[in-house]
C-alpha atoms as a PDB file:
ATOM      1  CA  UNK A   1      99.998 129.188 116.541  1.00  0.00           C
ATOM      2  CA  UNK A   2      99.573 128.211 120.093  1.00  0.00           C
ATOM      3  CA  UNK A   3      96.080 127.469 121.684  1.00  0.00           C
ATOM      4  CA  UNK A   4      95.602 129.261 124.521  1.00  0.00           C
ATOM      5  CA  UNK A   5      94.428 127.248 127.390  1.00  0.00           C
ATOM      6  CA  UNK A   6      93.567 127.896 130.868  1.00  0.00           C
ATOM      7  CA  UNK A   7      93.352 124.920 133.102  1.00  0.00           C
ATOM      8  CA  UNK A   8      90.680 124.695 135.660  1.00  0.00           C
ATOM      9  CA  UNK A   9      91.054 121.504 137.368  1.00  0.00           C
ATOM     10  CA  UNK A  10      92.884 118.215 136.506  1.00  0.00           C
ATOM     11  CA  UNK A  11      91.540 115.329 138.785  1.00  0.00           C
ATOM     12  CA  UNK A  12      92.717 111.707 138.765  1.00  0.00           C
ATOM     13  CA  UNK A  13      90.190 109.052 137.729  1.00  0.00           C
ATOM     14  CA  UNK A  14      92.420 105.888 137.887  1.00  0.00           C
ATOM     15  CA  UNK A  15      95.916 104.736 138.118  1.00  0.00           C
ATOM     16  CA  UNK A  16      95.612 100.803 137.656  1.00  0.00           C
ATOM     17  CA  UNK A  17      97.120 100.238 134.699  1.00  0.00           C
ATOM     18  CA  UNK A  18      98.368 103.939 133.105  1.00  0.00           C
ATOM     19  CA  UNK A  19      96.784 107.001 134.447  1.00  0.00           C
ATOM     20  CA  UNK A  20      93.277 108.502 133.544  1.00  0.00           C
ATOM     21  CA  UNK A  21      92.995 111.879 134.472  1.00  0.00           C
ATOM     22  CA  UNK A  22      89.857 114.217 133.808  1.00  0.00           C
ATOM     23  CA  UNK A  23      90.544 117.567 132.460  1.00  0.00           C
ATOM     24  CA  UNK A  24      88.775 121.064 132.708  1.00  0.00           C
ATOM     25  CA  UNK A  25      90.241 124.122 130.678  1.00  0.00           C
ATOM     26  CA  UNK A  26      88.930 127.180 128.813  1.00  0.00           C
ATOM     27  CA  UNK A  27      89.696 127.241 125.829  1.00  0.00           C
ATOM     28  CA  UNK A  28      90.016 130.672 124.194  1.00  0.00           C
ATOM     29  CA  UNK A  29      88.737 130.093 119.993  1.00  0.00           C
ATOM     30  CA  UNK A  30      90.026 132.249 117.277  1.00  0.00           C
ATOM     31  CA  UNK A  31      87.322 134.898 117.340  1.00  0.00           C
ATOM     32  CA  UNK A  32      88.606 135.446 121.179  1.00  0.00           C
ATOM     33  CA  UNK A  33      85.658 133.475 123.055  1.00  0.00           C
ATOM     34  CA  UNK A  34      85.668 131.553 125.754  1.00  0.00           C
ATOM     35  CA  UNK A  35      84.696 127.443 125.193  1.00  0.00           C
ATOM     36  CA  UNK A  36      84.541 125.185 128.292  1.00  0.00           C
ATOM     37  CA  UNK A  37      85.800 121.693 127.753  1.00  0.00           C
ATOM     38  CA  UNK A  38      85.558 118.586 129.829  1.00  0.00           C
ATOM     39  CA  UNK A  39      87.662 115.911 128.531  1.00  0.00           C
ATOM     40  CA  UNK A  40      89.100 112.441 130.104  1.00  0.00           C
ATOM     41  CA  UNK A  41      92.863 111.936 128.415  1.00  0.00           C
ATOM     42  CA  UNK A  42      94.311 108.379 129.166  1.00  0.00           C
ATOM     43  CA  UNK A  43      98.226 108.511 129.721  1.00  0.00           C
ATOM     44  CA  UNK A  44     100.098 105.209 128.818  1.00  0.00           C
ATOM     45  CA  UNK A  45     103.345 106.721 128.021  1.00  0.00           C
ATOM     46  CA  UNK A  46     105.163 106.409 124.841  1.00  0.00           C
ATOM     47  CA  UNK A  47     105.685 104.072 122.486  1.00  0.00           C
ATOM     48  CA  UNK A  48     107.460 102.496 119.233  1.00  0.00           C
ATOM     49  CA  UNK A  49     106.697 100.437 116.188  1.00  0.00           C
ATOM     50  CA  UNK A  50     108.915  98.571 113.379  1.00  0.00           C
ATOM     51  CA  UNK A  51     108.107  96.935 110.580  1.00  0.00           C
ATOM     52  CA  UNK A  52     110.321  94.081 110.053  1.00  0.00           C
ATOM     53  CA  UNK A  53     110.519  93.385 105.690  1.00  0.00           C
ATOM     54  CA  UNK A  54     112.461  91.025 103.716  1.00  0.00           C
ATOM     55  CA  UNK A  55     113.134  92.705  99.904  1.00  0.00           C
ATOM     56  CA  UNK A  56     114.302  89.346  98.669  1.00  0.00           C
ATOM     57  CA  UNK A  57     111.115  87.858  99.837  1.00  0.00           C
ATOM     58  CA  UNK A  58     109.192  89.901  99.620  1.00  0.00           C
ATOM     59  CA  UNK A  59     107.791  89.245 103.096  1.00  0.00           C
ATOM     60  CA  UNK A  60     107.228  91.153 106.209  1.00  0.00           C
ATOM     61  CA  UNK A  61     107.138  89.611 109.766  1.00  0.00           C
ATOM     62  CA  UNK A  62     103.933  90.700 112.030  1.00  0.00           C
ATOM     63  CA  UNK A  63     102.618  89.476 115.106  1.00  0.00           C
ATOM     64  CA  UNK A  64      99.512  88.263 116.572  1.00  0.00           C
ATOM     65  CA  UNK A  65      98.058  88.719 120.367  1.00  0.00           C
ATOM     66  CA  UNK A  66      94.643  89.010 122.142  1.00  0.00           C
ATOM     67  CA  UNK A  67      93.613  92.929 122.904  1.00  0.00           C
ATOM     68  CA  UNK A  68      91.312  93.158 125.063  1.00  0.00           C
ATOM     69  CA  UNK A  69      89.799  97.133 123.921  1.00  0.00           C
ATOM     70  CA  UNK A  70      89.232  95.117 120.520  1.00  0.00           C
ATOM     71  CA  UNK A  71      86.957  92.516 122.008  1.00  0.00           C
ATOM     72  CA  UNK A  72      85.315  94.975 124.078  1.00  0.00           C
ATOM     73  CA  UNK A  73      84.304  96.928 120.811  1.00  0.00           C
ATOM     74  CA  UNK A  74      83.040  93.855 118.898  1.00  0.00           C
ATOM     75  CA  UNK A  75      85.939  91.770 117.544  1.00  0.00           C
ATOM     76  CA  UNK A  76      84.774  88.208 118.331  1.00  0.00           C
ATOM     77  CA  UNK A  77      87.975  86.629 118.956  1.00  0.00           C
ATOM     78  CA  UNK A  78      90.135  90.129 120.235  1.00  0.00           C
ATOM     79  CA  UNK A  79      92.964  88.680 118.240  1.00  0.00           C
ATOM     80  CA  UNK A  80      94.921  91.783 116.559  1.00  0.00           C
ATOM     81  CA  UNK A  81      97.436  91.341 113.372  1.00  0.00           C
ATOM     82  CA  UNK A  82     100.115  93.904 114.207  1.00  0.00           C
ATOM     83  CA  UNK A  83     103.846  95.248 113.771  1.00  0.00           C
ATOM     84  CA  UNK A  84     105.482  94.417 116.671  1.00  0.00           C
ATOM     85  CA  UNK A  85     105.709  97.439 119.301  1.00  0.00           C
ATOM     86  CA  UNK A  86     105.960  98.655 122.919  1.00  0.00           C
ATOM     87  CA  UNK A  87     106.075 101.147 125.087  1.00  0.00           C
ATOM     88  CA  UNK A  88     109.388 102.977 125.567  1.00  0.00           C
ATOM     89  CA  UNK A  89     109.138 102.688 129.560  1.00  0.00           C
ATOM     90  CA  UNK A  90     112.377 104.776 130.580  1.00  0.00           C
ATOM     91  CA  UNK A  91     114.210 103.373 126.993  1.00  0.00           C
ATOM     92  CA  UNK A  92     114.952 105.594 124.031  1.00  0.00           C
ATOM     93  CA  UNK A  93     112.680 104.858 121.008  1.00  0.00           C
ATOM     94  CA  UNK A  94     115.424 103.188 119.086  1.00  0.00           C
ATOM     95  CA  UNK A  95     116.478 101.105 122.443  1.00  0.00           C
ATOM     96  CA  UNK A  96     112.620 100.209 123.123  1.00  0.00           C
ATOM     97  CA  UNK A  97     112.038  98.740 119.218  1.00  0.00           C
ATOM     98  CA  UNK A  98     115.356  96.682 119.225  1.00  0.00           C
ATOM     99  CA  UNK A  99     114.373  95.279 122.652  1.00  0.00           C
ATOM    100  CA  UNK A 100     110.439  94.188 121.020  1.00  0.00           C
ATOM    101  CA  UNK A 101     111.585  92.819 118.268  1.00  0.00           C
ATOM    102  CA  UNK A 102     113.654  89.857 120.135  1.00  0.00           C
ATOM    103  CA  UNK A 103     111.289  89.741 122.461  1.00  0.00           C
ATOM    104  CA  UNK A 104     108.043  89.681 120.002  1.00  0.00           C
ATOM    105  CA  UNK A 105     109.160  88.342 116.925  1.00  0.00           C
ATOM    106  CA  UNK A 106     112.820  86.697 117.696  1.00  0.00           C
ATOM    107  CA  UNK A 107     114.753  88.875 115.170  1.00  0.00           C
ATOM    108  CA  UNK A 108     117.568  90.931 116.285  1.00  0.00           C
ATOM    109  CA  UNK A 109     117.730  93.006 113.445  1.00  0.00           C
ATOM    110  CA  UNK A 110     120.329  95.034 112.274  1.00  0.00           C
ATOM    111  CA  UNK A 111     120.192  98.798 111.348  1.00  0.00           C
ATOM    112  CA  UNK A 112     116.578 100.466 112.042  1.00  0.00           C
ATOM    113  CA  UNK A 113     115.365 103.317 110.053  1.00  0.00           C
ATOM    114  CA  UNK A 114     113.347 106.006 111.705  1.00  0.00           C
ATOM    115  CA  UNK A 115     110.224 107.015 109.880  1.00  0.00           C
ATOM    116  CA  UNK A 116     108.181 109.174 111.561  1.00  0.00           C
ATOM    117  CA  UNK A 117     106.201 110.037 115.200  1.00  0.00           C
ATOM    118  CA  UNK A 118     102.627 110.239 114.941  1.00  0.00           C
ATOM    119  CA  UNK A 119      99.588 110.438 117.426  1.00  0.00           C
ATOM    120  CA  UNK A 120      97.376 107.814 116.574  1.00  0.00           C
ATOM    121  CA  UNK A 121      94.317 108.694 118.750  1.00  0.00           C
ATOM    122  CA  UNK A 122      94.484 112.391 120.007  1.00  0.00           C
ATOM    123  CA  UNK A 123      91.001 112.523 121.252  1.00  0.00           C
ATOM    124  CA  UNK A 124      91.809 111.040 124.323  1.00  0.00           C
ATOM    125  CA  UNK A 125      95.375 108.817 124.458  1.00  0.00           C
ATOM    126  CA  UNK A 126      98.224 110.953 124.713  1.00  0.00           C
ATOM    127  CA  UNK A 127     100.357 108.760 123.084  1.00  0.00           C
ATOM    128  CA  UNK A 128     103.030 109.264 120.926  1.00  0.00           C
ATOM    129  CA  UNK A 129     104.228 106.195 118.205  1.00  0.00           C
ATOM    130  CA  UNK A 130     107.683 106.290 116.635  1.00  0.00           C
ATOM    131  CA  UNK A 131     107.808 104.484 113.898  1.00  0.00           C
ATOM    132  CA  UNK A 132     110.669 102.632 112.273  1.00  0.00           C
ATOM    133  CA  UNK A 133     111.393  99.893 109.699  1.00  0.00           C
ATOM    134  CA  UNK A 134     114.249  97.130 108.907  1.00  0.00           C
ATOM    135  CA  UNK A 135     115.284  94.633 107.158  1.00  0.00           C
ATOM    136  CA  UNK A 136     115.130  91.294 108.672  1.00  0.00           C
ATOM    137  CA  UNK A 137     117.038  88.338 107.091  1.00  0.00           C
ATOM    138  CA  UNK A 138     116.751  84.383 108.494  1.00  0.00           C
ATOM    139  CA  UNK A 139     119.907  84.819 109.800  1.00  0.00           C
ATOM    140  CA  UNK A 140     118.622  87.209 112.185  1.00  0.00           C
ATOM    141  CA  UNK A 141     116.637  84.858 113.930  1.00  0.00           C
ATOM    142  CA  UNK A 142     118.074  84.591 117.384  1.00  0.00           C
ATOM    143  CA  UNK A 143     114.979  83.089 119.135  1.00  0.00           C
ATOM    144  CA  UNK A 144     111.212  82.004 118.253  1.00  0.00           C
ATOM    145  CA  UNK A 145     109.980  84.953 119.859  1.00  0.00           C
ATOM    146  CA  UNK A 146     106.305  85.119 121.786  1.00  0.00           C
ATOM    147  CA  UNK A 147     106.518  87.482 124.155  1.00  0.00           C
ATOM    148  CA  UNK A 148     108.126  87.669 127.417  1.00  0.00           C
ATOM    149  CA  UNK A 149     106.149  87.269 131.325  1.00  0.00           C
ATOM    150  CA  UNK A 150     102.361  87.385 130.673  1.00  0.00           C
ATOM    151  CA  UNK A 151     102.944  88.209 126.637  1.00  0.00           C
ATOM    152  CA  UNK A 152     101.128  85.230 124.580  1.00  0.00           C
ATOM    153  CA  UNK A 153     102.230  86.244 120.855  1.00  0.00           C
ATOM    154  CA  UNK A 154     102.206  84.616 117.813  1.00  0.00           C
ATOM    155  CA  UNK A 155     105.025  85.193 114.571  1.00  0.00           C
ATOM    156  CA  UNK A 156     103.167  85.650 112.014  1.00  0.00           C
ATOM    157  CA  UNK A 157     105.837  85.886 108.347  1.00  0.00           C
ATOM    158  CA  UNK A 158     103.568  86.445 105.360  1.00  0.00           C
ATOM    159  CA  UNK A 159     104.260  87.529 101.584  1.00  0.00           C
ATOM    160  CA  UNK A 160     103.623  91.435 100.853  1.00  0.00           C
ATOM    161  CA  UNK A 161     100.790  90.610  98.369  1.00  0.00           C
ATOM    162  CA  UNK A 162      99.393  88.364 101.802  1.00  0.00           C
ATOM    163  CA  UNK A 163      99.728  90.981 104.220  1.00  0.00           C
ATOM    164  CA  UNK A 164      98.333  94.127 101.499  1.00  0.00           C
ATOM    165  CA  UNK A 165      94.776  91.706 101.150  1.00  0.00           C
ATOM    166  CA  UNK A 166      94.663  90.908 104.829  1.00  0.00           C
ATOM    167  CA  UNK A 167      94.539  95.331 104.986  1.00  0.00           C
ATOM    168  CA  UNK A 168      91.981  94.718 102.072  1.00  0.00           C
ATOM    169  CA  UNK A 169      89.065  91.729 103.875  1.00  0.00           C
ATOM    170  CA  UNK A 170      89.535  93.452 107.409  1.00  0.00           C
ATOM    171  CA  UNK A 171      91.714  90.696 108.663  1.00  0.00           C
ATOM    172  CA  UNK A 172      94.482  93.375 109.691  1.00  0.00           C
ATOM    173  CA  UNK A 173      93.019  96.248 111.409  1.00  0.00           C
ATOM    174  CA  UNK A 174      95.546  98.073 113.404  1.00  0.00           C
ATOM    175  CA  UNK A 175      96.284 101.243 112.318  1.00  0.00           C
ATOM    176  CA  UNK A 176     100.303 101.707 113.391  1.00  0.00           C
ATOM    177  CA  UNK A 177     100.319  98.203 110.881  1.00  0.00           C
ATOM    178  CA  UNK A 178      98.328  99.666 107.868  1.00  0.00           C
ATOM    179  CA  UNK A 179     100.313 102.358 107.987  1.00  0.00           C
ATOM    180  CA  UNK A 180     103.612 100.955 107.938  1.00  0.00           C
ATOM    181  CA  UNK A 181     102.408  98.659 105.403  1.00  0.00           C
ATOM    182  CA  UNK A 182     101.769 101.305 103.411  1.00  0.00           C
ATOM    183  CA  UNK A 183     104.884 103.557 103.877  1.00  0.00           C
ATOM    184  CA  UNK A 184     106.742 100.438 102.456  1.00  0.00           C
ATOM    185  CA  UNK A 185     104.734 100.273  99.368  1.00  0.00           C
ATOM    186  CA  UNK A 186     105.147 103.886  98.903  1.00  0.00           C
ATOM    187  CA  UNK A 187     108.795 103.774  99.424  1.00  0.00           C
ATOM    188  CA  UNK A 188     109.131 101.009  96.617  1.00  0.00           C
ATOM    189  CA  UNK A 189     110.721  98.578  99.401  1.00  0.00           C
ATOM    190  CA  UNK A 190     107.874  95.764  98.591  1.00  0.00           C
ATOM    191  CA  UNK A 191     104.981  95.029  95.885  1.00  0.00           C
ATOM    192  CA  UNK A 192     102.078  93.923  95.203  1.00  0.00           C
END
């Protein structure tokens, strides 16, 4: 069932970084009245998401990099433990993920499974994850990764068991990450 919308005004806020527009529409509710909604939606395009995992090891690779919305909303250091991702830009997910993770982590890895898309904070980001995983090997490792231009990013390999308590104290937080994290344990690819 479609919602049935009527837009009254769409206004630019900002268009520094992505684009912040402010939103007024009627929305009609299920018993047929009429609500009035005022919402800001941040656009920042699309993006993508792999976790990298190593059966034999049982190891995944993850990164870590300051984000700024984290400090701003009270983690001390901003530092964020995360898969590596990006945004697609004009690149098909599957293009976009290869690309990140020789840029991110240094591992141009093989075959990539698709997961799943998800939204991963409707209320306002109209953003749209793809999620993949793959299986990294050492052989794979065609640089030391980092980042590329203003990117500062650490490589961050840790055991399963490592990465599942880090999800456990609070040290990893990001929500793309947990999830992946736990898709793998779910599909039996890593344990505990």
């Amino acid at each position: 069932m479609s919602a049935r919308i009527d837009l009254i005004k769409n206004k630019i806020l900002s268009e520094n970084w992505f684009v912040l527009r402010n939103y007024t529409y009627d929305l009609t509710a299920k018993d047929g009245a009429t609500l009035r909604h005022k919402r800001e939606v941040y656009d920042r395009g699309n993006g993508a998401t792999i976790l990298l995992y190593n059966r034999e090891k049982n190891s995944v690779v993850l990164t870590r990099q300051f984000r700024i919305a984290t400090w701003v909303n009270g983690n001390p250091s901003g530092m964020l433990i995360e898969a590596c991702a990006g945004l697609l830009d004009d690149d098909s997910p599957e293009t976009c993920i290869r690309k990140e993770a020789v840029e991110e982590t240094g591992y141009a890895v093989g075959e990539v499974e698709k997961l799943f898309e998800l939204y991963m904070s409707p209320g306002g980001v109209t953003e749209l994850i793809h999620f993949f995983a793959a299986e990294y090997s050492d052989a794979q490792r065609a640089s030391a990764g980092g980042g590329v231009d203003d990117e500062d990013i650490d490589v961050l390999e840790l055991t399963f068991p490592q990465a599942w308590a880090m999800v456990k104290d609070g040290r990893i937080q990001d929500g793309k990450t947990v999830t992946l994290l736990q898709h793998a344990l779910l599909a039996g690819w890593l344990h505990l």
